[in-house]
PDB file of N, CA and C in Angstrom:
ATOM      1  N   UNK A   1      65.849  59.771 181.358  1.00  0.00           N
ATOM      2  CA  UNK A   1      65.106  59.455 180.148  1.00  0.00           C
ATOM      3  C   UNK A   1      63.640  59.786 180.404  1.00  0.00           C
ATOM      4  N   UNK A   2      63.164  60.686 179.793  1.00  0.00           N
ATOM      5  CA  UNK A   2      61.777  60.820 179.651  1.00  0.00           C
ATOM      6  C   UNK A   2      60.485  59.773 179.473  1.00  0.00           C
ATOM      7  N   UNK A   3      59.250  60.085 179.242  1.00  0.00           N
ATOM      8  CA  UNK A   3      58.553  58.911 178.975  1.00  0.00           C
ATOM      9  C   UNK A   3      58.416  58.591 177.400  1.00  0.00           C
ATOM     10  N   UNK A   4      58.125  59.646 177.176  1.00  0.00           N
ATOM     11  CA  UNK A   4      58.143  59.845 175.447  1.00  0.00           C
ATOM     12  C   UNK A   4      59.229  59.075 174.686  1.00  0.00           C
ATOM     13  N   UNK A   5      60.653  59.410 175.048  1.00  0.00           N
ATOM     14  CA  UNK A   5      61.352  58.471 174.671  1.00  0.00           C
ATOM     15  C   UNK A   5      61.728  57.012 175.249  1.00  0.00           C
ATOM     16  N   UNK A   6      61.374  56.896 176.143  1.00  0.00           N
ATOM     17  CA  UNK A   6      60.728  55.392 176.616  1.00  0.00           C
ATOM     18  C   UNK A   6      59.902  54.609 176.352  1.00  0.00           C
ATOM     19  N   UNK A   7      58.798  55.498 176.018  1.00  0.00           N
ATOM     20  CA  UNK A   7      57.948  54.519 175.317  1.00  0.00           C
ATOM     21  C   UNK A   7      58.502  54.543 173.596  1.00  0.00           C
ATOM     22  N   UNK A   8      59.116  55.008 173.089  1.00  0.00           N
ATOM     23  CA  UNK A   8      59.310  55.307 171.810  1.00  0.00           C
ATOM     24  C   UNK A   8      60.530  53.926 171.262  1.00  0.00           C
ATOM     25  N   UNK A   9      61.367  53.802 172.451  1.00  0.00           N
ATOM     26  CA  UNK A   9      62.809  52.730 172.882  1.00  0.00           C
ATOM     27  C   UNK A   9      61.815  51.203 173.106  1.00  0.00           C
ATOM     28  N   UNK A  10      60.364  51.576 174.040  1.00  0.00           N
ATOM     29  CA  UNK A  10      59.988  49.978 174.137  1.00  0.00           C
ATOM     30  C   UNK A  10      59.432  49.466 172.666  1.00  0.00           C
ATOM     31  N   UNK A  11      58.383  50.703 172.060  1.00  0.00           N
ATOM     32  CA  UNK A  11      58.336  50.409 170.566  1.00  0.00           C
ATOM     33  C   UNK A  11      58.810  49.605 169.600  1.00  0.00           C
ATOM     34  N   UNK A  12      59.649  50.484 169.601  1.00  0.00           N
ATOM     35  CA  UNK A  12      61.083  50.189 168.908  1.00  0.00           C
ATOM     36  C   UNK A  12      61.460  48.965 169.054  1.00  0.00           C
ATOM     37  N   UNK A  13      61.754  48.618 169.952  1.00  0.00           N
ATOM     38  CA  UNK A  13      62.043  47.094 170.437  1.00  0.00           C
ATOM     39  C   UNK A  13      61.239  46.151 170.308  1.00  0.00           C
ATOM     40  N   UNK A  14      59.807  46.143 170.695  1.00  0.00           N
ATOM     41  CA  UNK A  14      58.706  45.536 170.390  1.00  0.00           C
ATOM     42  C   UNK A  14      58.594  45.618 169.050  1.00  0.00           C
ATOM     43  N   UNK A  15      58.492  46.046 168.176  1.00  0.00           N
ATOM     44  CA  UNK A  15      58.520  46.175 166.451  1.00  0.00           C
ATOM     45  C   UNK A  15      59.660  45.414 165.961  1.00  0.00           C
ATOM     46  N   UNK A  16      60.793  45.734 166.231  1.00  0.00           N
ATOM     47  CA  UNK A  16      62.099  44.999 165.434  1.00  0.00           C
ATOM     48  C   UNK A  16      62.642  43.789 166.037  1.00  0.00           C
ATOM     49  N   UNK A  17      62.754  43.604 167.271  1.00  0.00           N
ATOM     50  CA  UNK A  17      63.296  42.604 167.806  1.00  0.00           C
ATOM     51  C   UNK A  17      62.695  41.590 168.448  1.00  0.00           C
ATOM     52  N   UNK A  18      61.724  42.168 168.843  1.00  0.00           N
ATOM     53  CA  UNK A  18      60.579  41.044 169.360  1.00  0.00           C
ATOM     54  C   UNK A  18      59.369  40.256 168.384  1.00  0.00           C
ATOM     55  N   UNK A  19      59.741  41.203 168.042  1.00  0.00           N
ATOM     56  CA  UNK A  19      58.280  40.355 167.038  1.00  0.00           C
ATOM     57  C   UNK A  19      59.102  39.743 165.915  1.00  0.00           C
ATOM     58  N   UNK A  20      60.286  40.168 165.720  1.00  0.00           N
ATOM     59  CA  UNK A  20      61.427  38.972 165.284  1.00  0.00           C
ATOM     60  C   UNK A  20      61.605  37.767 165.296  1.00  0.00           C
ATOM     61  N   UNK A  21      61.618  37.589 166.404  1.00  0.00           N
ATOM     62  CA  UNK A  21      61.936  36.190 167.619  1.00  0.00           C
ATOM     63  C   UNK A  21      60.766  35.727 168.003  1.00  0.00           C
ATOM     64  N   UNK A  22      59.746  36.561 167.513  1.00  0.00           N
ATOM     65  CA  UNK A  22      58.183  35.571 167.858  1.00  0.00           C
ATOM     66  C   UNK A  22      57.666  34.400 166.947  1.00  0.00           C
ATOM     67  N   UNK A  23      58.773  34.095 166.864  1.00  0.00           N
ATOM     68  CA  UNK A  23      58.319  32.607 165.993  1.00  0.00           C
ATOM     69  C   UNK A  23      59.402  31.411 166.590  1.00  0.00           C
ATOM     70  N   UNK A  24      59.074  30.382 166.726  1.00  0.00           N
ATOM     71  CA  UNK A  24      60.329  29.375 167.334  1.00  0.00           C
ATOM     72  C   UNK A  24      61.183  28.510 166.272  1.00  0.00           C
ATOM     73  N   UNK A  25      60.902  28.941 165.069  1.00  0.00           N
ATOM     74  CA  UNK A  25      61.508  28.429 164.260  1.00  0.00           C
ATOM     75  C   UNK A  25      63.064  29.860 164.135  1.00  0.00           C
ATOM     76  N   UNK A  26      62.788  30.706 164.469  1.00  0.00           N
ATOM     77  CA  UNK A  26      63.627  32.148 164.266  1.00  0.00           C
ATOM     78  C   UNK A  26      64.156  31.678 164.954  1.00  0.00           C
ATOM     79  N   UNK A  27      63.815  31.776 166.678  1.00  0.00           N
ATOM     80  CA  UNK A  27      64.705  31.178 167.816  1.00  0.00           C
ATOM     81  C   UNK A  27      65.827  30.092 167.341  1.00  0.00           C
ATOM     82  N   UNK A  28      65.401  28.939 166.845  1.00  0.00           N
ATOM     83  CA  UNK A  28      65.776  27.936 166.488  1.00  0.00           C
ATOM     84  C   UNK A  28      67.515  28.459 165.365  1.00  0.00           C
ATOM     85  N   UNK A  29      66.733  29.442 164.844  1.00  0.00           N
ATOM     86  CA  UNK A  29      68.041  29.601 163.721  1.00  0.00           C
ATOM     87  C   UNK A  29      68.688  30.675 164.602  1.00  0.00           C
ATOM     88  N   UNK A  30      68.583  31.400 165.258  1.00  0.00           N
ATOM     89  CA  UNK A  30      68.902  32.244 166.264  1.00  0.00           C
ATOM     90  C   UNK A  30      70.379  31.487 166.673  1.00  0.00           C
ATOM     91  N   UNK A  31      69.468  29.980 167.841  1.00  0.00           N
ATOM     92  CA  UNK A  31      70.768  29.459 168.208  1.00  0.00           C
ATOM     93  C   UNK A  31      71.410  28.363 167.307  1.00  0.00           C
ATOM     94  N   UNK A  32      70.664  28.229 166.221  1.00  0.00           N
ATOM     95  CA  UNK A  32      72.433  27.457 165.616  1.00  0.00           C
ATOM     96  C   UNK A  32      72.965  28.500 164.680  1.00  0.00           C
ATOM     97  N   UNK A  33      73.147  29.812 164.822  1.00  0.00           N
ATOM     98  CA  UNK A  33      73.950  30.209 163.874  1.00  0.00           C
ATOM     99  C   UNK A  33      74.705  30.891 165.342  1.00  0.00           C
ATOM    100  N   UNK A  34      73.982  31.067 166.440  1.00  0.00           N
ATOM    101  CA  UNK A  34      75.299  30.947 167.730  1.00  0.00           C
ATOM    102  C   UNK A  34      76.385  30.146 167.633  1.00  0.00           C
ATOM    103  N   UNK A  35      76.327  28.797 167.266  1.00  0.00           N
ATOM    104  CA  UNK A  35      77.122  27.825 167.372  1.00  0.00           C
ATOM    105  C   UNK A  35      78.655  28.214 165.624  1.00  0.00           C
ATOM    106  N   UNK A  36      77.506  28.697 164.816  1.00  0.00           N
ATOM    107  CA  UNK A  36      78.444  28.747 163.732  1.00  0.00           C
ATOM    108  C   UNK A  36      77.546  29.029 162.474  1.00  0.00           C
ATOM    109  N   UNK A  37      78.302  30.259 161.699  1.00  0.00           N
ATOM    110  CA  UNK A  37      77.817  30.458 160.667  1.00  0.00           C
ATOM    111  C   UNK A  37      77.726  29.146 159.702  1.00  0.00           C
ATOM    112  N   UNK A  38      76.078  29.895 159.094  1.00  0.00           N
ATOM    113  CA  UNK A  38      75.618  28.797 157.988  1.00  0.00           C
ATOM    114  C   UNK A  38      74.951  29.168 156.794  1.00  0.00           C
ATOM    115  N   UNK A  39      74.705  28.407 155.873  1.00  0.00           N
ATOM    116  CA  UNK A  39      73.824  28.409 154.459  1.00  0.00           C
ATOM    117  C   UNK A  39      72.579  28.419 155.021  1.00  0.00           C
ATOM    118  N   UNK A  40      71.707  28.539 153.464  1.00  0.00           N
ATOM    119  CA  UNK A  40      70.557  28.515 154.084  1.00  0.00           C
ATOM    120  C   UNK A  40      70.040  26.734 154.267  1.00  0.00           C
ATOM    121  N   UNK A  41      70.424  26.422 153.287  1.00  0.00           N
ATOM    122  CA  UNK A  41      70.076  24.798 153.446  1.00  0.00           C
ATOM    123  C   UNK A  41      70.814  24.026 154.497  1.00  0.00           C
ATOM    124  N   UNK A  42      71.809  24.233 154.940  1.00  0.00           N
ATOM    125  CA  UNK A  42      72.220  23.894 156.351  1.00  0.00           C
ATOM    126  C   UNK A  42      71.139  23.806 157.681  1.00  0.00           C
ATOM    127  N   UNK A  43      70.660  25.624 157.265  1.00  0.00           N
ATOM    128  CA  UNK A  43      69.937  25.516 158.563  1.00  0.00           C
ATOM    129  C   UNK A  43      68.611  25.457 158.403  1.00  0.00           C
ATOM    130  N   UNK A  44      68.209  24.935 157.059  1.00  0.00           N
ATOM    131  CA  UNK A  44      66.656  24.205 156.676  1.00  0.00           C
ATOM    132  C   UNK A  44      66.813  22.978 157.236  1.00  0.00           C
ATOM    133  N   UNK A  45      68.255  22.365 157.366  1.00  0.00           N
ATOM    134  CA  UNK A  45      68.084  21.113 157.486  1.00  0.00           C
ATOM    135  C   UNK A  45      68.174  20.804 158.997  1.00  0.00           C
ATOM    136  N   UNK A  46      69.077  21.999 159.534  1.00  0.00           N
ATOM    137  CA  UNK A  46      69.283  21.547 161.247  1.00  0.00           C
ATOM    138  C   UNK A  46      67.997  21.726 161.780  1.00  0.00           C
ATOM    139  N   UNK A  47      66.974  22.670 161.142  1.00  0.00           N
ATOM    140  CA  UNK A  47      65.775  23.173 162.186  1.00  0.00           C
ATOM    141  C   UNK A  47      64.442  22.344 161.528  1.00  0.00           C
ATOM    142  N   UNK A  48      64.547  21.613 160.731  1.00  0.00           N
ATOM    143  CA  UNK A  48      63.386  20.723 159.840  1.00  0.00           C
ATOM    144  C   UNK A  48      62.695  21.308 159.011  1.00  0.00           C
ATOM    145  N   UNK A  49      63.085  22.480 158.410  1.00  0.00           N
ATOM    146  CA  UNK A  49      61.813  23.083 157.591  1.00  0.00           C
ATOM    147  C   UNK A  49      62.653  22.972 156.077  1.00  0.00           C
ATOM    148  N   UNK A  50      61.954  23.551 155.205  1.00  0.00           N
ATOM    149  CA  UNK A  50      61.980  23.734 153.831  1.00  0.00           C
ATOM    150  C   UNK A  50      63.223  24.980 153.314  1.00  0.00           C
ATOM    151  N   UNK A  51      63.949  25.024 152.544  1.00  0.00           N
ATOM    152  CA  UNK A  51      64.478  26.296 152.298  1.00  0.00           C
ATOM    153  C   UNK A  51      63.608  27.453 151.560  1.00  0.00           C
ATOM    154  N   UNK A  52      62.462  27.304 151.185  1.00  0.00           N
ATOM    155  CA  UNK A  52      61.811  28.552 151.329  1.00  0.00           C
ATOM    156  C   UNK A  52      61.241  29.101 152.448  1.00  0.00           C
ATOM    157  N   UNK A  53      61.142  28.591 153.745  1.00  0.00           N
ATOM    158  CA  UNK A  53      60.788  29.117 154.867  1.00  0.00           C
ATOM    159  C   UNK A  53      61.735  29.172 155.575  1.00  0.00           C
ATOM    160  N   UNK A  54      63.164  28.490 155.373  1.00  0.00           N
ATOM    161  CA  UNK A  54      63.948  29.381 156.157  1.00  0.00           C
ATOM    162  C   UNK A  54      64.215  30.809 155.891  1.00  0.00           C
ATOM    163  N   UNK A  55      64.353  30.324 154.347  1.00  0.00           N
ATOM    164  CA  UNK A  55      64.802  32.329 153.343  1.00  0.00           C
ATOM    165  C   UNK A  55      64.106  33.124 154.033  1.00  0.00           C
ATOM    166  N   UNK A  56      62.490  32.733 154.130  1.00  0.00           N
ATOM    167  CA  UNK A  56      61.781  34.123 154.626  1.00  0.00           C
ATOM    168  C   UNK A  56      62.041  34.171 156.346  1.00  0.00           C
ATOM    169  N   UNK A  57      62.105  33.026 156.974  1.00  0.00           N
ATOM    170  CA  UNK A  57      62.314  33.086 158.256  1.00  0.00           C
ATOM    171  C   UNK A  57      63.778  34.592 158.727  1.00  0.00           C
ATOM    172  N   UNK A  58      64.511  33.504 157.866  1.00  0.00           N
ATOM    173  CA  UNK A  58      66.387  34.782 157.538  1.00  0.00           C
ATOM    174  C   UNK A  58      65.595  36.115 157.381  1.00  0.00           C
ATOM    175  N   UNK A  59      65.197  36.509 156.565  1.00  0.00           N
ATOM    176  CA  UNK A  59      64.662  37.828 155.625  1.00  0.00           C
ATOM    177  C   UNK A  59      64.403  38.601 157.233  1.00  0.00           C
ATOM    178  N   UNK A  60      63.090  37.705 158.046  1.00  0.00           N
ATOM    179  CA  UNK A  60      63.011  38.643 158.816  1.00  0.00           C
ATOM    180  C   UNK A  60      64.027  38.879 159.823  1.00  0.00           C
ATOM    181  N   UNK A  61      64.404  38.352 160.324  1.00  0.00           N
ATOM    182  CA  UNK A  61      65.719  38.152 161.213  1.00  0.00           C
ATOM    183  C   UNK A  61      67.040  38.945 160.871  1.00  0.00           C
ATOM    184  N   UNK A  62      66.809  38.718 159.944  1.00  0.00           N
ATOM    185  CA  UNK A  62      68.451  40.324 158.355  1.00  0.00           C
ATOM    186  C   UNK A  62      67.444  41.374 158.514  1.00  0.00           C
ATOM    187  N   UNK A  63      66.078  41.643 158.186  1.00  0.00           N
ATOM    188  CA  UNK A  63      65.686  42.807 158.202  1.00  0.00           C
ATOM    189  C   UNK A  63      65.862  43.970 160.031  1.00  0.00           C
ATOM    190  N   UNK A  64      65.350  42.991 160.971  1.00  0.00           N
ATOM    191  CA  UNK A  64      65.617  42.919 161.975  1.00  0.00           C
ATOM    192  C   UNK A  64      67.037  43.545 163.089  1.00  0.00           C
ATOM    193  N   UNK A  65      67.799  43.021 161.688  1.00  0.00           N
ATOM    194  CA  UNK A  65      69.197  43.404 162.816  1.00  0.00           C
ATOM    195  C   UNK A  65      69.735  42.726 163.415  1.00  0.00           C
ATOM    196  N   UNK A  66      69.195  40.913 163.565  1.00  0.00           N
ATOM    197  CA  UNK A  66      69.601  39.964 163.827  1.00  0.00           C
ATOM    198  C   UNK A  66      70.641  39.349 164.350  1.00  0.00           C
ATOM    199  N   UNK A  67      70.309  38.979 162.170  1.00  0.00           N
ATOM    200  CA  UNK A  67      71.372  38.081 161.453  1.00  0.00           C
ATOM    201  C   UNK A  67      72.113  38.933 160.657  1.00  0.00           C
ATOM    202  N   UNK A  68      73.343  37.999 160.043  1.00  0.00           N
ATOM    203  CA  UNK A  68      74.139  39.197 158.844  1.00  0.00           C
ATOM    204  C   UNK A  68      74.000  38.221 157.909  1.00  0.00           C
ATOM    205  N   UNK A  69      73.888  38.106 156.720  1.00  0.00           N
ATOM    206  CA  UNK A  69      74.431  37.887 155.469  1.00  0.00           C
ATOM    207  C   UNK A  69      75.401  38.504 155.027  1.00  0.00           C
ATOM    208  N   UNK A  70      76.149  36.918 154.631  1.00  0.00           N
ATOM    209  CA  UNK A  70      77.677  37.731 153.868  1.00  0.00           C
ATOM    210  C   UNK A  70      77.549  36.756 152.334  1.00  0.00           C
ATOM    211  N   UNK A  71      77.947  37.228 151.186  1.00  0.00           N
ATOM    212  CA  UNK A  71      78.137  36.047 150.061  1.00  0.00           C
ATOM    213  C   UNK A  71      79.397  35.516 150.035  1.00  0.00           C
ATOM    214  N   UNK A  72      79.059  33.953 149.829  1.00  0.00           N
ATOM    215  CA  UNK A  72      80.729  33.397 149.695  1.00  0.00           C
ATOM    216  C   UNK A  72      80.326  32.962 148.818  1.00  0.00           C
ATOM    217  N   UNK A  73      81.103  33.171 147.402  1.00  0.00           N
ATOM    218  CA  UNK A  73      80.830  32.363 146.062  1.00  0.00           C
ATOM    219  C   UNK A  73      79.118  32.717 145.772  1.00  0.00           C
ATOM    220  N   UNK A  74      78.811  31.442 145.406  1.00  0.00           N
ATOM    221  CA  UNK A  74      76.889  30.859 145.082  1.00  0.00           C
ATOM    222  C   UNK A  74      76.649  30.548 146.150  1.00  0.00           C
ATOM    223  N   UNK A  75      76.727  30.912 147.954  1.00  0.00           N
ATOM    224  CA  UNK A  75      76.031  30.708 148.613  1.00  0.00           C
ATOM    225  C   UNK A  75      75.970  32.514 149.216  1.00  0.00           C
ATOM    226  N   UNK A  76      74.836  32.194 150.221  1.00  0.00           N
ATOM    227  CA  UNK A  76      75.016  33.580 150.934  1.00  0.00           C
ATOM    228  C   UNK A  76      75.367  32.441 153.104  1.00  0.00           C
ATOM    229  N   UNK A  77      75.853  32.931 153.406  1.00  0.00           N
ATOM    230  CA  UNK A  77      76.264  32.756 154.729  1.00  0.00           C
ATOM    231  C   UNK A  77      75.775  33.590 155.520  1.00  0.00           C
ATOM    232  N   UNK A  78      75.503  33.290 156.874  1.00  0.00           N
ATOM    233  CA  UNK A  78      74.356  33.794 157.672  1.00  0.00           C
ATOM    234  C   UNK A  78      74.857  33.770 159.358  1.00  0.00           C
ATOM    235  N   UNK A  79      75.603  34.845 160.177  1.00  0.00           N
ATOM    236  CA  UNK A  79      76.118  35.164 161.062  1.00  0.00           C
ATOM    237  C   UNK A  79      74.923  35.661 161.803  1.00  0.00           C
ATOM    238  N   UNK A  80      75.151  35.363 163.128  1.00  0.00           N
ATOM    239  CA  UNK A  80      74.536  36.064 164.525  1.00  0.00           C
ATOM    240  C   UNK A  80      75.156  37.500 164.551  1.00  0.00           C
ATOM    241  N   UNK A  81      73.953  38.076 164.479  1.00  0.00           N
ATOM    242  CA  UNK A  81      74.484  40.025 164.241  1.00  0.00           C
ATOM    243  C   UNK A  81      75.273  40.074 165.630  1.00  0.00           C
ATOM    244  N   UNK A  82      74.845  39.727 166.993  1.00  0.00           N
ATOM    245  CA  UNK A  82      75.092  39.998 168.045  1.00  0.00           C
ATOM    246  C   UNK A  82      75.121  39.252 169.527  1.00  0.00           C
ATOM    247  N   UNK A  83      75.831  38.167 170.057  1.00  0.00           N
ATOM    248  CA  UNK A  83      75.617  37.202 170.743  1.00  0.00           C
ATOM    249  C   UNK A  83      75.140  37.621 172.250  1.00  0.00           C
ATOM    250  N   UNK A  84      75.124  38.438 172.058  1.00  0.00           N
ATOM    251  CA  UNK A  84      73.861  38.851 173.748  1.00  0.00           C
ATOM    252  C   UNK A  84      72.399  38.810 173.250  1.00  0.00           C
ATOM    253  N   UNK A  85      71.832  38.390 171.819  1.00  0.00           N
ATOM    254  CA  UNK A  85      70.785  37.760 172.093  1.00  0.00           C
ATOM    255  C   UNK A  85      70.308  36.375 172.440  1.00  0.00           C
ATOM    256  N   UNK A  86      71.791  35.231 172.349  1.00  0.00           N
ATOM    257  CA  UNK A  86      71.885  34.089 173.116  1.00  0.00           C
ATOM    258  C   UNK A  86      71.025  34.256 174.434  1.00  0.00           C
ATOM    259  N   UNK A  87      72.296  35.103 175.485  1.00  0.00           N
ATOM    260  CA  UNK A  87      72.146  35.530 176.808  1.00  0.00           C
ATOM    261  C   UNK A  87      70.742  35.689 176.446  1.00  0.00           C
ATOM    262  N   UNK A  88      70.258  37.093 176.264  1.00  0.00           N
ATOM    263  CA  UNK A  88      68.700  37.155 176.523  1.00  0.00           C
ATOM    264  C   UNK A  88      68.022  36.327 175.882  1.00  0.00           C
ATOM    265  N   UNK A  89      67.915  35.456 175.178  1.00  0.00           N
ATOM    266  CA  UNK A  89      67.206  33.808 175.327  1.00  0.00           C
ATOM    267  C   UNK A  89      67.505  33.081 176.330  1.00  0.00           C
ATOM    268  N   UNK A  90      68.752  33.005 176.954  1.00  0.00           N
ATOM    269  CA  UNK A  90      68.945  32.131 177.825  1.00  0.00           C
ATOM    270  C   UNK A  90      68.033  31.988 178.751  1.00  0.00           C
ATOM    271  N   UNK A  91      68.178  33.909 179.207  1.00  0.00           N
ATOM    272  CA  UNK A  91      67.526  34.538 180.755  1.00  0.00           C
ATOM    273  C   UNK A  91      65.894  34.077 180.204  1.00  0.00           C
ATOM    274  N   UNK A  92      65.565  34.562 179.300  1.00  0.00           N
ATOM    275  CA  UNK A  92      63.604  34.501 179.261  1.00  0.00           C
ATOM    276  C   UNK A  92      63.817  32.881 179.303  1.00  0.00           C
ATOM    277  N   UNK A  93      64.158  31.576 178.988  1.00  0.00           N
ATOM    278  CA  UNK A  93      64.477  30.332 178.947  1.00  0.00           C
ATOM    279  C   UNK A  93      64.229  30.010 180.330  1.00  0.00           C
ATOM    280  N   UNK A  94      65.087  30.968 181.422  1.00  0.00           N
ATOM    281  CA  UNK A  94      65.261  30.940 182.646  1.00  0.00           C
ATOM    282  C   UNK A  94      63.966  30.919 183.428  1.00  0.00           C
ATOM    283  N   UNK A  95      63.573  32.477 182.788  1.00  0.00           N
ATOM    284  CA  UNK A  95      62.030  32.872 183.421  1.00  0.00           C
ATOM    285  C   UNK A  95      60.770  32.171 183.498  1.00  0.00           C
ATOM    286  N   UNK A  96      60.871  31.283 182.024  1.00  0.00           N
ATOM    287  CA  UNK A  96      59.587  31.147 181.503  1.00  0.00           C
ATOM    288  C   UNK A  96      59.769  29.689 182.269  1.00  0.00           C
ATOM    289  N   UNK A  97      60.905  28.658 182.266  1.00  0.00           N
ATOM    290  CA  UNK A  97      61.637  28.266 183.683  1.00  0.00           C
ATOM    291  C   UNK A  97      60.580  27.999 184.802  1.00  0.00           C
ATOM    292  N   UNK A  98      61.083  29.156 185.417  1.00  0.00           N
ATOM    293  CA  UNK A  98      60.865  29.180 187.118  1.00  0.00           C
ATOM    294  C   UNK A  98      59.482  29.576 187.185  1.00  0.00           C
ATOM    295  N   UNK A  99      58.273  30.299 185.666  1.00  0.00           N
ATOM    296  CA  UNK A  99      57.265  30.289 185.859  1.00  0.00           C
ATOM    297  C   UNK A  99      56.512  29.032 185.946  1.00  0.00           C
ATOM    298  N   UNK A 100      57.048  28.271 185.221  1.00  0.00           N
ATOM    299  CA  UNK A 100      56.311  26.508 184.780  1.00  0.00           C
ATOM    300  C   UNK A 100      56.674  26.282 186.274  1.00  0.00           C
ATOM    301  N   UNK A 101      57.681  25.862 186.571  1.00  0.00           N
ATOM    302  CA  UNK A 101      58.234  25.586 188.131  1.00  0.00           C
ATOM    303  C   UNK A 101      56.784  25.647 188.905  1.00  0.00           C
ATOM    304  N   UNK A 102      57.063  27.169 189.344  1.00  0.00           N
ATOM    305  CA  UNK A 102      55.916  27.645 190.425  1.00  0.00           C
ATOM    306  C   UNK A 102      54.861  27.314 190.139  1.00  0.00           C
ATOM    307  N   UNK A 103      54.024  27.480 188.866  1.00  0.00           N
ATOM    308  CA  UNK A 103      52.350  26.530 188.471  1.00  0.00           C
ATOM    309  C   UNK A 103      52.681  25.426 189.011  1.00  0.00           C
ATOM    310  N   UNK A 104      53.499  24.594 188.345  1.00  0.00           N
ATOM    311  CA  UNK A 104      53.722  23.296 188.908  1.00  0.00           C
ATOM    312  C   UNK A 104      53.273  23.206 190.627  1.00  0.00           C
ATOM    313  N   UNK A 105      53.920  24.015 191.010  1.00  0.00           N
ATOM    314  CA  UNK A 105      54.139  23.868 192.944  1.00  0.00           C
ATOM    315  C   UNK A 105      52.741  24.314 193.404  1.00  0.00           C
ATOM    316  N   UNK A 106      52.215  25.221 192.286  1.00  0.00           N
ATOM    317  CA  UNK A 106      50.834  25.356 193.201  1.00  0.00           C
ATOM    318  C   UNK A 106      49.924  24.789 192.476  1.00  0.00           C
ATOM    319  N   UNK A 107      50.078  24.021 191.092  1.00  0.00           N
ATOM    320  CA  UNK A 107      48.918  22.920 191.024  1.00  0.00           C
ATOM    321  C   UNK A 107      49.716  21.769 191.864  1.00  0.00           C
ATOM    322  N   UNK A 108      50.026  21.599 192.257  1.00  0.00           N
ATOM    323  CA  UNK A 108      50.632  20.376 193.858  1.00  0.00           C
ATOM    324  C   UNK A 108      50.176  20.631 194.766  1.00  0.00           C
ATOM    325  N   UNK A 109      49.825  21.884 195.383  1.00  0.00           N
ATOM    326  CA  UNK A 109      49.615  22.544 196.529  1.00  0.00           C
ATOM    327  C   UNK A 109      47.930  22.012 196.390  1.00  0.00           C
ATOM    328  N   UNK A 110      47.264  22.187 195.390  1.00  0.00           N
ATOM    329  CA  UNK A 110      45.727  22.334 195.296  1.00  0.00           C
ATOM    330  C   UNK A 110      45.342  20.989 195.526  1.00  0.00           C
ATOM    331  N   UNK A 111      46.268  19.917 194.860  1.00  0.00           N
ATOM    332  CA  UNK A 111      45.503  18.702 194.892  1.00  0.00           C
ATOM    333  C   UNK A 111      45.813  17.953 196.182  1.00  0.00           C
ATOM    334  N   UNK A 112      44.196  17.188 196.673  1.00  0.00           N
ATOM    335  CA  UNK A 112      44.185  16.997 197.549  1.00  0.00           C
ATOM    336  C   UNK A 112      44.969  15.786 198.164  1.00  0.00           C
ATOM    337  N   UNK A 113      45.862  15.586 199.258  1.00  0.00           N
ATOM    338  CA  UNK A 113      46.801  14.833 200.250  1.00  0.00           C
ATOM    339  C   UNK A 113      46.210  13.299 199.928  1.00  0.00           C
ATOM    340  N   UNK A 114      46.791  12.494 199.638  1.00  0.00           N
ATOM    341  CA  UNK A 114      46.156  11.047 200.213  1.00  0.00           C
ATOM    342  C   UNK A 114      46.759  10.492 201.175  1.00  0.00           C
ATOM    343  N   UNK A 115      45.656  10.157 202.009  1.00  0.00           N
ATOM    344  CA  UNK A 115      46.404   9.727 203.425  1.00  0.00           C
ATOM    345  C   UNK A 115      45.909   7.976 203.204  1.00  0.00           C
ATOM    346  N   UNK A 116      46.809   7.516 204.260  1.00  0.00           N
ATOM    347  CA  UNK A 116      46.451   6.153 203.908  1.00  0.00           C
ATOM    348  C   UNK A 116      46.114   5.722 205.257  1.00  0.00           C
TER     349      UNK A 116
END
């Protein structure tokens, strides 16, 4: 793979999928529609917000490549496009993790011993 199309693939990714998921309310609907497709007022109600900010929250997340919308009847229903973005939440979950961890260990390291 060249660079041109490497940088063109991180783009790409950075534009649609990341800046997707850069909100924690997205995340949030991310993983409960892991667990099981939902309405939109379902998942206004599992994640605490309003159903006009989930709609637009969905919107970007369907525009994205996400989520799916399907209509059943007078609702629309709202599927995880693809469950390896669980996994890669899990792993950055992991990372961001073991980064807090290590600050932790070396703001411990800095402060000074009390001896008695």
């Amino acid at each position: 793979m060249n660079t041109a199309q490497l940088s063109q693939e991180i783009t790409q990714l950075h534009a649609h999928i990341c800046s997707a998921m850069a909100d924690p309310n997205r995340i949030l609907l991310i993983y409960a529609l892991a667990e099981k497709p939902h309405n939109v007022g379902e998942l206004a109600e599992e994640i605490g917000t309003n159903q006009p900010t989930t709609s637009r929250h969905l919107k970007i997340l369907r525009e994205a490549g996400l989520v799916i919308s399907v209509r059943q009847g007078a609702n629309v229903e709202y599927r995880l496009a693809d469950m390896r973005l669980i996994e890669a939440l899990n792993l950055l979950r992991e990372v961001l993790r073991n980064r807090l961890t290590y600050s932790a260990s070396l703001l411990e390291s800095e402060l000074p011993s009390s001896e008695a």
